[in-house]
C-alpha atoms as a PDB file:
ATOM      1  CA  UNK A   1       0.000   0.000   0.000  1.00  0.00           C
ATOM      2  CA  UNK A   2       0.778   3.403  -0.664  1.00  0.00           C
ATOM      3  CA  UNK A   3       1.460   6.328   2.012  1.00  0.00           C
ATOM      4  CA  UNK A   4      -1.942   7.640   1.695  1.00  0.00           C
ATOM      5  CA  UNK A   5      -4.064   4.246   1.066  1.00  0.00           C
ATOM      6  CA  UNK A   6      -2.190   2.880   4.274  1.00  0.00           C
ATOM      7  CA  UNK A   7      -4.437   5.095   6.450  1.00  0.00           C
ATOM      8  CA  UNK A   8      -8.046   3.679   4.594  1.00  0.00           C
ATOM      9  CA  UNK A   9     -10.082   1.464   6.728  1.00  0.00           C
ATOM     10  CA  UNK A  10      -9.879  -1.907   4.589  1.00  0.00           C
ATOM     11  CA  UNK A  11     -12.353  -4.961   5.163  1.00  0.00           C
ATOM     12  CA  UNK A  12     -11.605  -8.214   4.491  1.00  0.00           C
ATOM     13  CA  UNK A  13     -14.142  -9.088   1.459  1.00  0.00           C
ATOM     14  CA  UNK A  14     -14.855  -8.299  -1.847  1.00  0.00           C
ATOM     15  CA  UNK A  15     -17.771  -6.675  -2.557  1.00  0.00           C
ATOM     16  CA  UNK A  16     -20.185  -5.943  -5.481  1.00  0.00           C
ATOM     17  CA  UNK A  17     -20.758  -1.862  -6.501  1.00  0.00           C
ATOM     18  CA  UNK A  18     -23.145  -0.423  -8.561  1.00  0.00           C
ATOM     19  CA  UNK A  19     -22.789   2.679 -11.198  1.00  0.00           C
ATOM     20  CA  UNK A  20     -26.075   4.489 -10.333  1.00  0.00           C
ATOM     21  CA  UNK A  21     -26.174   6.192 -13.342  1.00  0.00           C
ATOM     22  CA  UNK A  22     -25.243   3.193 -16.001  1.00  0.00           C
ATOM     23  CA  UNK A  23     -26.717   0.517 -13.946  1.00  0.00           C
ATOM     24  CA  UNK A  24     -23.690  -1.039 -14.533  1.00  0.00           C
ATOM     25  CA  UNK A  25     -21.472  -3.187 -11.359  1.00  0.00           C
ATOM     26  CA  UNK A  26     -18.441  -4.837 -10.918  1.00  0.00           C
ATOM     27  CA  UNK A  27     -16.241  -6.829  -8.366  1.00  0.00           C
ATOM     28  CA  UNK A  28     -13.811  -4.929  -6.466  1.00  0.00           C
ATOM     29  CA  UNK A  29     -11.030  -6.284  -4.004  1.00  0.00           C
ATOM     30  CA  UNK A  30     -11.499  -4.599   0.144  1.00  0.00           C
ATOM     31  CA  UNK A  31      -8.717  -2.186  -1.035  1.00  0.00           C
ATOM     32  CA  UNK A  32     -10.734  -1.087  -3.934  1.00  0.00           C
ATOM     33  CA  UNK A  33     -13.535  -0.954  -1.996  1.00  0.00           C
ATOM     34  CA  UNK A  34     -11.876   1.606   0.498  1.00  0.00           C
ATOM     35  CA  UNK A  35     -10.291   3.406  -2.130  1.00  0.00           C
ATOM     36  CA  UNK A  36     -13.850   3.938  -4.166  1.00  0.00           C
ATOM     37  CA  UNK A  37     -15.426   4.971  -0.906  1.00  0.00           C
ATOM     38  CA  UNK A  38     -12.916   8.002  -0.145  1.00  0.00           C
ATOM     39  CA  UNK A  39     -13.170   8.893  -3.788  1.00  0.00           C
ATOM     40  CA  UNK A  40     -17.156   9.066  -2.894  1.00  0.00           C
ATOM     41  CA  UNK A  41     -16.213  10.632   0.341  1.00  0.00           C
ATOM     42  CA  UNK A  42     -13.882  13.193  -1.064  1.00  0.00           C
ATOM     43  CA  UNK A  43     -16.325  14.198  -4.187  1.00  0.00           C
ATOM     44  CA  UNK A  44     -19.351  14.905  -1.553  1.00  0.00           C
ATOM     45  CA  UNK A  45     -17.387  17.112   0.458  1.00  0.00           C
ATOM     46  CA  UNK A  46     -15.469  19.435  -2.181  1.00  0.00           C
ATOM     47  CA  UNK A  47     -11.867  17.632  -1.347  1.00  0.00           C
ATOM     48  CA  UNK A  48     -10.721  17.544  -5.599  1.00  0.00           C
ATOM     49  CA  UNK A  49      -7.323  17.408  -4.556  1.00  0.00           C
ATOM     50  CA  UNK A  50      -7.991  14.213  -2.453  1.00  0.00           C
ATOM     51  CA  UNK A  51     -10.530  12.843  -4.859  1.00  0.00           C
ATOM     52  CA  UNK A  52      -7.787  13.029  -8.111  1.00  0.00           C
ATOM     53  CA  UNK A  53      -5.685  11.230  -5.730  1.00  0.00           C
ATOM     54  CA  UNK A  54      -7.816   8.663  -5.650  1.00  0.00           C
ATOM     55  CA  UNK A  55      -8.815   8.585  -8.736  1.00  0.00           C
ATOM     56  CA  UNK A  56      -5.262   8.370 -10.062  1.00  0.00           C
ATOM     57  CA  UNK A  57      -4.782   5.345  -8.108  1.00  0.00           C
ATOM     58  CA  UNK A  58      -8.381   3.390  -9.343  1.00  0.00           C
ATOM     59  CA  UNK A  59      -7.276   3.876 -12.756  1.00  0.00           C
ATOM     60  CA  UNK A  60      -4.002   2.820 -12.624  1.00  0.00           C
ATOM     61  CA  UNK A  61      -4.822  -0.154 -10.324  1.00  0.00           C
ATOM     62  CA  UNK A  62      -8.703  -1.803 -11.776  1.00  0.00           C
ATOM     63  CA  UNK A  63      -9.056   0.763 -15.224  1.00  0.00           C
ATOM     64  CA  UNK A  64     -11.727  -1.747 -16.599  1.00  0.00           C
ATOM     65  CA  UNK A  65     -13.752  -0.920 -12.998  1.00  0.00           C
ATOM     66  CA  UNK A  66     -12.640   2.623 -12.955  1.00  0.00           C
ATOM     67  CA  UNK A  67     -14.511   2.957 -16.379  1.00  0.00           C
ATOM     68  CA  UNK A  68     -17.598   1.202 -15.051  1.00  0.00           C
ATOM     69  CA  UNK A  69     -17.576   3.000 -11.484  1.00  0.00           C
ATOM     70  CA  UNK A  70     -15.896   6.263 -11.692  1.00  0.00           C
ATOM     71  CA  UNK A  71     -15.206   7.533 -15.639  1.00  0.00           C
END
């Protein structure tokens, strides 16, 4: 893990999100999970900075769930 994901709350399964807007879901790993959720966390309370960070990371980590989730 990375400096900043180090400090995310991880679980311990995968689970199944949904794209509200496409309908569409996929699979992610806990640390995607985690990661997804302060990129929701950061966009609903104006942190861009924090949110790019994030995003950075999805893409370069899952792209093919970053396009269904977050693009």
């Amino acid at each position: 893990m990375s400096d900043w994901t180090s400090q995310l709350t991880v679980g311990k399964n995968e689970e199944r999100v949904g794209n509200p807007f496409s309908g569409q879901s996929a699979v992610l790993q806990p640390l995607e999970v985690a990661v997804y959720d302060y990129i929701k966390g950061c966009e609903a309370t104006n942190q861009w900075n924090e949110m790019q960070k994030g995003l950075d990371w999805f893409r370069s980590k899952n792209p093919a769930a970053y396009m269904i989730l977050l693009d």
